[in-house]
C-alpha atoms as a PDB file:
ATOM      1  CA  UNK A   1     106.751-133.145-231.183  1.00  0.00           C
ATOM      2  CA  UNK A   2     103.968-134.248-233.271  1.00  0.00           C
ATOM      3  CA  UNK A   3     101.303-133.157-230.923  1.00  0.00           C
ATOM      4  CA  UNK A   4     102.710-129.495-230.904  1.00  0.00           C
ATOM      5  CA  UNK A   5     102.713-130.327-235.094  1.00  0.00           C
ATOM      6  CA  UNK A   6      98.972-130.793-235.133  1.00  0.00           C
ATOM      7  CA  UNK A   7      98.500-128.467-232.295  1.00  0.00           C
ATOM      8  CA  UNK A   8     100.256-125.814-234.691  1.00  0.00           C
ATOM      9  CA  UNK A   9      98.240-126.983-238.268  1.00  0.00           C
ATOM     10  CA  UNK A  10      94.892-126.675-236.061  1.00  0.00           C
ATOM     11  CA  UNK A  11      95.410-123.569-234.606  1.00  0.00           C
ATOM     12  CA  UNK A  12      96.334-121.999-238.851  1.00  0.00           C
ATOM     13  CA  UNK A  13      93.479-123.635-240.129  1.00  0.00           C
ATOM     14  CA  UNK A  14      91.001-121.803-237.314  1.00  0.00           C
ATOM     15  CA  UNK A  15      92.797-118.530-237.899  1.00  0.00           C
ATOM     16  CA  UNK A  16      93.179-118.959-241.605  1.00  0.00           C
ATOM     17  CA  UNK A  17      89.138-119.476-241.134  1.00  0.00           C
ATOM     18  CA  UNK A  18      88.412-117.054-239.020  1.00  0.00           C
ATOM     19  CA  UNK A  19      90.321-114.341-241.422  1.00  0.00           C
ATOM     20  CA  UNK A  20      87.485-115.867-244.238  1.00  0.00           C
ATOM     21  CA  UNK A  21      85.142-115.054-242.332  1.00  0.00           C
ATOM     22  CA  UNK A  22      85.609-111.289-242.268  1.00  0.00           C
ATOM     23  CA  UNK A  23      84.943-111.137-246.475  1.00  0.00           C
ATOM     24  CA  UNK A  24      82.158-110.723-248.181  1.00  0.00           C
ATOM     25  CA  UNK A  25      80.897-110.648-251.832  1.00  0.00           C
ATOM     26  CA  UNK A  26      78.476-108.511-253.963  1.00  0.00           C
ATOM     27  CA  UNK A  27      77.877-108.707-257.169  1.00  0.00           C
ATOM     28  CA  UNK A  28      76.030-106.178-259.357  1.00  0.00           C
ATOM     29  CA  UNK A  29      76.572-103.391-262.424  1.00  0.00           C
ATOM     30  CA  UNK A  30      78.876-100.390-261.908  1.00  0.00           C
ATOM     31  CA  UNK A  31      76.550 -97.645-261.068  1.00  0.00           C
ATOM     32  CA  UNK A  32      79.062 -94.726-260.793  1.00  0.00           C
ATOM     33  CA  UNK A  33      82.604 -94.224-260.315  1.00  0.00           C
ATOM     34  CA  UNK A  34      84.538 -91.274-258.480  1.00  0.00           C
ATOM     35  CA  UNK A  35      87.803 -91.531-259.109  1.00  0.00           C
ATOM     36  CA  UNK A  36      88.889 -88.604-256.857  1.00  0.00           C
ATOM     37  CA  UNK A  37      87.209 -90.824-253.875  1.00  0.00           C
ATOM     38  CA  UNK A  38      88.588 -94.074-255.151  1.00  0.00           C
ATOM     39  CA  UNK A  39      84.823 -95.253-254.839  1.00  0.00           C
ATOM     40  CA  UNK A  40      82.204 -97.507-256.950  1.00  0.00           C
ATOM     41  CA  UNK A  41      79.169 -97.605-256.429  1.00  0.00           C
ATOM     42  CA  UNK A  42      76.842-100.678-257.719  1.00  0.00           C
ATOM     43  CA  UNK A  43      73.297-100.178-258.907  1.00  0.00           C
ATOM     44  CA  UNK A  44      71.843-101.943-255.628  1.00  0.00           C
ATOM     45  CA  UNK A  45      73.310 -98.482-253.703  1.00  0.00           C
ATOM     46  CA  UNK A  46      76.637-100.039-252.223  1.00  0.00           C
ATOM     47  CA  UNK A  47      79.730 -97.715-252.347  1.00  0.00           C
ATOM     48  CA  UNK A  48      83.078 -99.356-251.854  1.00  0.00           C
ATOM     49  CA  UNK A  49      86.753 -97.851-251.254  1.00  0.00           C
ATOM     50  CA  UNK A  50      88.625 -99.291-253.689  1.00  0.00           C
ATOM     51  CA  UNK A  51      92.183-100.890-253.307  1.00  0.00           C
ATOM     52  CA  UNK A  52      95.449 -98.689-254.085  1.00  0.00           C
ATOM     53  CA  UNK A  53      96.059-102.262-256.609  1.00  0.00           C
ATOM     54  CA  UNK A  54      92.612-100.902-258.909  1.00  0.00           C
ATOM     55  CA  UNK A  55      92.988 -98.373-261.488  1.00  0.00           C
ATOM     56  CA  UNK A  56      89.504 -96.595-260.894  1.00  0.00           C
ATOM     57  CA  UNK A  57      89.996 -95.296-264.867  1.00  0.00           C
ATOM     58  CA  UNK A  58      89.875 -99.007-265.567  1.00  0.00           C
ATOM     59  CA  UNK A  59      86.281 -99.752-264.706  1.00  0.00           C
ATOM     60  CA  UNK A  60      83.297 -98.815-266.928  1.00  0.00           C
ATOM     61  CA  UNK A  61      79.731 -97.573-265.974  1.00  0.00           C
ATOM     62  CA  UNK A  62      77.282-100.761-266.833  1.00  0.00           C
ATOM     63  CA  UNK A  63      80.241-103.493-266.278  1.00  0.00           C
ATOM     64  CA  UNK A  64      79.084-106.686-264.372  1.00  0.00           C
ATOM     65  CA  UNK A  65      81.699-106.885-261.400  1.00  0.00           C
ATOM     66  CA  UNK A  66      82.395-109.132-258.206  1.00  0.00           C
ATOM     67  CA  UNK A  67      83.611-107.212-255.304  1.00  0.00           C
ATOM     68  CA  UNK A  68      85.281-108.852-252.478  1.00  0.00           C
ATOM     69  CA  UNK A  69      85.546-106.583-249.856  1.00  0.00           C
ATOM     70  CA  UNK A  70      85.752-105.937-245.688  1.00  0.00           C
ATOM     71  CA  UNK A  71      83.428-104.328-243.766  1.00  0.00           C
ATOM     72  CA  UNK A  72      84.415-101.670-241.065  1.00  0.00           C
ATOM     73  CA  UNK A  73      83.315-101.000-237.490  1.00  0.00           C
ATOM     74  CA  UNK A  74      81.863 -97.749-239.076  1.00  0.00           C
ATOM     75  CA  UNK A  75      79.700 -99.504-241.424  1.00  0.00           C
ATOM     76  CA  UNK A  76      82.171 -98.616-244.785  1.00  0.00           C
ATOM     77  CA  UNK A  77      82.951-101.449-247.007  1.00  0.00           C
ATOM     78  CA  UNK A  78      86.437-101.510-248.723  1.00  0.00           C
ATOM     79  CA  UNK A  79      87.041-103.303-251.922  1.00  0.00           C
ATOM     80  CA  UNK A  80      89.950-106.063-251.594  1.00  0.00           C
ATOM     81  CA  UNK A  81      89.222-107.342-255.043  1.00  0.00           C
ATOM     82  CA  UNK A  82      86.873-106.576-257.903  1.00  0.00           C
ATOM     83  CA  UNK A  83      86.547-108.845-260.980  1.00  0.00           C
ATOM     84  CA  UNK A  84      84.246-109.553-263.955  1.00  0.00           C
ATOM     85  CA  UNK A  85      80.597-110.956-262.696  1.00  0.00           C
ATOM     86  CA  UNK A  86      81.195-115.096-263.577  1.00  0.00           C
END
């Protein structure tokens, strides 16, 4: 039984990792918003779909965000979180 137990807690950990893996960060100033595409884009030129969970109307031109967020297999990036740049 405890084999299968670390077996098991092994096995999470390399999927939990794997799933980490997948996310990436950028950090930059709101260049534009469309709120009708549910899009930002940053001043460095990177557009991201935002998340149903972000009020679009919330965000400001010139604010200093974070983006977390999952590239697709057709090269778009959507936004899982965006916070104030740290």
């Amino acid at each position: 039984m405890r084999k299968l137990m670390v077996t098991a807690s092994a096995a999470a950990m390399l999927a939990a990792s794997g799933f980490a893996a997948l996310a990436a960060e950028a950090t930059g100033a709101i260049a534009s918003i469309d709120t009708s595409a549910g899009s930002v884009t940053l001043d460095g030129g990177q557009t991201f779909m935002l998340p149903s969970s972000v009020d679009a109307a919330s965000l400001q031109v010139g604010q200093q965000v974070t983006v977390t967020y999952e590239e697709g297999t057709d090269g778009s990036m959507s936004a899982t979180q965006i916070a104030p740049a740290q």
